[in-house]
Structure formats: C-alpha cells, structure tokens
Protein backbone atom coordinates (compact mmCIF):
# COMPACT_ATOMS: atom_id res chain seq x y z
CA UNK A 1 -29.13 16.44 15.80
CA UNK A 2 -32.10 15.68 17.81
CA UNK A 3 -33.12 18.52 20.78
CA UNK A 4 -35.17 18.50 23.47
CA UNK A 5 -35.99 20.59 25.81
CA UNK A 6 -37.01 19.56 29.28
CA UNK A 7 -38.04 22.13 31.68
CA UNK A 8 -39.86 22.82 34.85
CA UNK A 9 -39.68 24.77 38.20
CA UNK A 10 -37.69 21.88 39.77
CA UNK A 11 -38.45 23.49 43.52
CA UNK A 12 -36.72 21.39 44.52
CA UNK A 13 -35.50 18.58 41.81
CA UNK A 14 -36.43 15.12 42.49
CA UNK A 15 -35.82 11.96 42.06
CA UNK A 16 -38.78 12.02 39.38
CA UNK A 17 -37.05 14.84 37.52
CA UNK A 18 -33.48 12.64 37.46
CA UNK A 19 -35.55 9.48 35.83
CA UNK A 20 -36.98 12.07 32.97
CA UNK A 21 -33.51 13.71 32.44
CA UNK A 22 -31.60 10.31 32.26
CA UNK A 23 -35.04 9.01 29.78
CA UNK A 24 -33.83 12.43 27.71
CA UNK A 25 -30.33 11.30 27.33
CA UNK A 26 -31.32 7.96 26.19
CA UNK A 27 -33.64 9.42 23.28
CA UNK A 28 -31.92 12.65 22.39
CA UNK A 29 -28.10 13.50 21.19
CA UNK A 30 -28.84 16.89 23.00
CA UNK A 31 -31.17 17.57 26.01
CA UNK A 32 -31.30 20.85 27.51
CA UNK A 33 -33.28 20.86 31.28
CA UNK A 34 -34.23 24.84 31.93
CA UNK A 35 -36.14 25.64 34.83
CA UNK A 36 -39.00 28.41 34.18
CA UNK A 37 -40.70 30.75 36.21
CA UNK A 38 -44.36 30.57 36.27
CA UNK A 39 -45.65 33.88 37.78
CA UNK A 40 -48.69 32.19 39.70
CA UNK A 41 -46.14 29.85 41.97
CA UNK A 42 -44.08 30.97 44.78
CA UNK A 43 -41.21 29.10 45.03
CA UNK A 44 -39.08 27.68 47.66
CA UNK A 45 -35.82 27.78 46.14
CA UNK A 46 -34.45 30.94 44.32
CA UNK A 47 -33.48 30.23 40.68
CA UNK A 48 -29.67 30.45 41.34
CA UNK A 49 -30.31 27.27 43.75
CA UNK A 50 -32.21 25.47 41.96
CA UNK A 51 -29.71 25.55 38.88
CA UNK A 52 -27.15 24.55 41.66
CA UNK A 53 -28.78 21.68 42.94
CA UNK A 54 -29.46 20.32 39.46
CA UNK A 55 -26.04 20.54 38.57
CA UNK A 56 -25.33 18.37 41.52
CA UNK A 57 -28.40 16.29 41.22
CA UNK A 58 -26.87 15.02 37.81
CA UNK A 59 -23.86 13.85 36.43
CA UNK A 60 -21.91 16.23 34.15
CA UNK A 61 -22.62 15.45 30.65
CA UNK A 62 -21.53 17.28 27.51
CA UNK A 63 -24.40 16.30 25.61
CA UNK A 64 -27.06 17.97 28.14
CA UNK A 65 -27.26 21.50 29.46
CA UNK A 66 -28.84 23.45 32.39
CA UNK A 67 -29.90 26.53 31.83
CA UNK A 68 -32.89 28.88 32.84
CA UNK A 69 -35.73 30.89 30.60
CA UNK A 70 -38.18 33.14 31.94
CA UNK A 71 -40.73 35.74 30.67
CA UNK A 72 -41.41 33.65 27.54
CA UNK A 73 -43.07 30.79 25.77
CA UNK A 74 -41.63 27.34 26.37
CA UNK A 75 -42.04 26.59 22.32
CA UNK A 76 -40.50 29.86 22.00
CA UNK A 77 -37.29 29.02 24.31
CA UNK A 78 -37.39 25.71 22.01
CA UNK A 79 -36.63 27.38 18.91
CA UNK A 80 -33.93 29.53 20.56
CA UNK A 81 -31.86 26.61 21.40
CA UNK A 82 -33.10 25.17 18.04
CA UNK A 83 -34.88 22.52 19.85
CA UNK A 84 -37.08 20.41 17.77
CA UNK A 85 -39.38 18.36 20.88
CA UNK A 86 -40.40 19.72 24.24
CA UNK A 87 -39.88 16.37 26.35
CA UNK A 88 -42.96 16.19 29.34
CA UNK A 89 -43.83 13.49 31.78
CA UNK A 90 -46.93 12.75 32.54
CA UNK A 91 -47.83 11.02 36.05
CA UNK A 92 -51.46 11.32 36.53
CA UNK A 93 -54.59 12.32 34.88
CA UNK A 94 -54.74 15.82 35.74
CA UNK A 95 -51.17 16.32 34.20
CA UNK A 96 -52.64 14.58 31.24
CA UNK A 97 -55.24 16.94 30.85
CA UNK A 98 -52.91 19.81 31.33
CA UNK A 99 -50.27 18.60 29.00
CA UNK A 100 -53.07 17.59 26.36
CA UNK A 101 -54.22 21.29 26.26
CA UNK A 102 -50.84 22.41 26.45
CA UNK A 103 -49.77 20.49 23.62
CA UNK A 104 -52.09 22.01 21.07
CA UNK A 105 -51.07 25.90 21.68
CA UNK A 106 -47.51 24.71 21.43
CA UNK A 107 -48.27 23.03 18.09
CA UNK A 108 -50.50 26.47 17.16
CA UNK A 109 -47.78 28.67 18.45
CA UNK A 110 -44.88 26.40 17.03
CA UNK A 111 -45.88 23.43 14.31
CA UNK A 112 -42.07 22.44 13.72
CA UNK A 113 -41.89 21.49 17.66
CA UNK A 114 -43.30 17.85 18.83
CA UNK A 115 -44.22 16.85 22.63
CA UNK A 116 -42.98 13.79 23.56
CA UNK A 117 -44.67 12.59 26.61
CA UNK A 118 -43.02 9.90 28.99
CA UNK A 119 -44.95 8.34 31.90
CA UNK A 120 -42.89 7.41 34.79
CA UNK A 121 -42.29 4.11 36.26
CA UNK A 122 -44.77 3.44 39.45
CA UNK A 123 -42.34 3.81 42.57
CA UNK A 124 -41.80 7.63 41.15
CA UNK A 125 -45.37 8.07 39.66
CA UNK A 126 -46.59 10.59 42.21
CA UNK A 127 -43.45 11.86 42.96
CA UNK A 128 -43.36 15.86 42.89
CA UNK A 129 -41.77 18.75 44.39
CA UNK A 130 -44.64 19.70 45.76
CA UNK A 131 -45.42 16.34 47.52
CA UNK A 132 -41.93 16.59 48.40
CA UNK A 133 -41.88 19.37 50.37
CA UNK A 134 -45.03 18.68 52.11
CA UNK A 135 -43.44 15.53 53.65
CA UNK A 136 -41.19 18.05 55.72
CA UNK A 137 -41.56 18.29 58.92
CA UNK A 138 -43.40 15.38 60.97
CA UNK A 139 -40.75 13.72 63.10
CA UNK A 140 -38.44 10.72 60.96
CA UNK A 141 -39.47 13.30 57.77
CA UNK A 142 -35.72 12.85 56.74
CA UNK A 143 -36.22 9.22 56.54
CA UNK A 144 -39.04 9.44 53.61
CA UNK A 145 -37.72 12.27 51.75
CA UNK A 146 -34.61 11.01 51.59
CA UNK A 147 -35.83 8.30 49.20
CA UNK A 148 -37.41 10.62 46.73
CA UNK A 149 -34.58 13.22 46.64
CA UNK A 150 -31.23 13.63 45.03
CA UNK A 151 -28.35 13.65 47.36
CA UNK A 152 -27.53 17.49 47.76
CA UNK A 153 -31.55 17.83 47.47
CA UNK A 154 -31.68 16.17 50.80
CA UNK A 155 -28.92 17.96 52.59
CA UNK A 156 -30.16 21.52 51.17
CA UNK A 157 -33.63 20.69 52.30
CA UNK A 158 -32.18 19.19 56.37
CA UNK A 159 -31.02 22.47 56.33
C-alpha cells in the first residue's frame, strides 16, 4: 500500500491545500494530512480548529486521515504511520529552495522515505494561508477570500 503523508500548519486550510489533498488521493491508496506545529510561527487557529475545519474542508474518505504530530521530525511521523513519501507542493521559488534543502535531511534522516513534489495549477499558485489572512479586512474582503477558501474556512474566518 502506497502512504503519504501530507502535512502543514493549515492556519487556516485553503483552497490550495484541498487541490494537494484531492492530487494525494489520486496518487496514493492512503494519504494521511497532519498539521504540525512549527515553534517559530504563531498561529491563528488553535490546533483543535484547524483539525475541525479540515474535516469540513474535505469530504470524508476512508482512504485518507487527519491527524496532528508535533515535537518531532516530519520523516519521523512518516515512519510511524509507515508512510513511505512525504507529499509537498511547491508554488514558487523560495518554496523550491526550501523544499530542495529539506528534501536532503529527510533522505539523511530517513533514506526509505521519497518527496514527491506537486506544483499547483496557476489560479491557486500563490495561494497561502498567509496571503489569505492578510486579505482580511479592507472593505468587500469577504468577496476575495471567499474564492480562495473552503466553505466553513470562510464562515470561521467572517467570524
């Protein structure tokens, strides 16, 4: 059985995140998406929300699960859930550079586990939760978040 492990802070999911997790489905017979906690970002969400809203966010599937891992290595989370490929997208140079790096100390810490790298389509390509959240505010902001959000993304963030 092929697994893959997709994760990231998802503060808040987005639309972006929903492309990569349906891409998952369609390459792996098991995908698990786990949000982690990097210590150097201060989130908006707590973790309890943000597994809520991406069980929401995305249709119930028995082939994927949602889960959360903190205070450890990604490629060591992997081989926890006997996951075989860390799946990553990859929108813009800088992530590039990042996920190049980050690539080779998986492989050193964890040889058995490959990256697989996807590269979104161009109407999501700079899409992040970042970017996302700093489109709140300005009067008609619900009108372009809206189109980069989930559903019950939007109405926790109108809130």
């Amino acid at each position: 059985m092929r697994t893959a492990v997709y994760a990231g802070s998802f503060d808040p999911p987005t639309n972006g995140h929903l492309w990569m997790i349906q891409q998952g489905l369609e390459l792996f017979d098991r995908l698990i998406v786990a949000i982690g906690s990097n210590p150097e970002k201060s989130y908006t969400f707590t973790v309890e929300e943000r597994l809520e809203l991406l069980k929401a966010s995305v249709p119930s599937c028995e082939r994927m699960e949602i889960a959360h891992f903190d205070n450890r290595y990604l490629v060591d989370y992997a081989k926890e859930k006997d996951a075989k490929y860390i799946l990553r997208g990859v929108r813009t140079a800088n992530d590039y550079e990042y996920e190049r790096v980050m690539r080779h100390i998986n492989a050193d810490l964890a040889p058995e586990i490959n990256s697989i790298f996807l590269m979104p389509p161009r109407d999501i390509a700079e899409l992040s939760s970042s970017m996302v959240k700093s489109l709140i505010g300005p009067k008609g902001w619900e009108d372009t978040v809206r189109r980069f959000v989930p559903g019950p993304v939007f109405e926790k963030l109108a809130k």
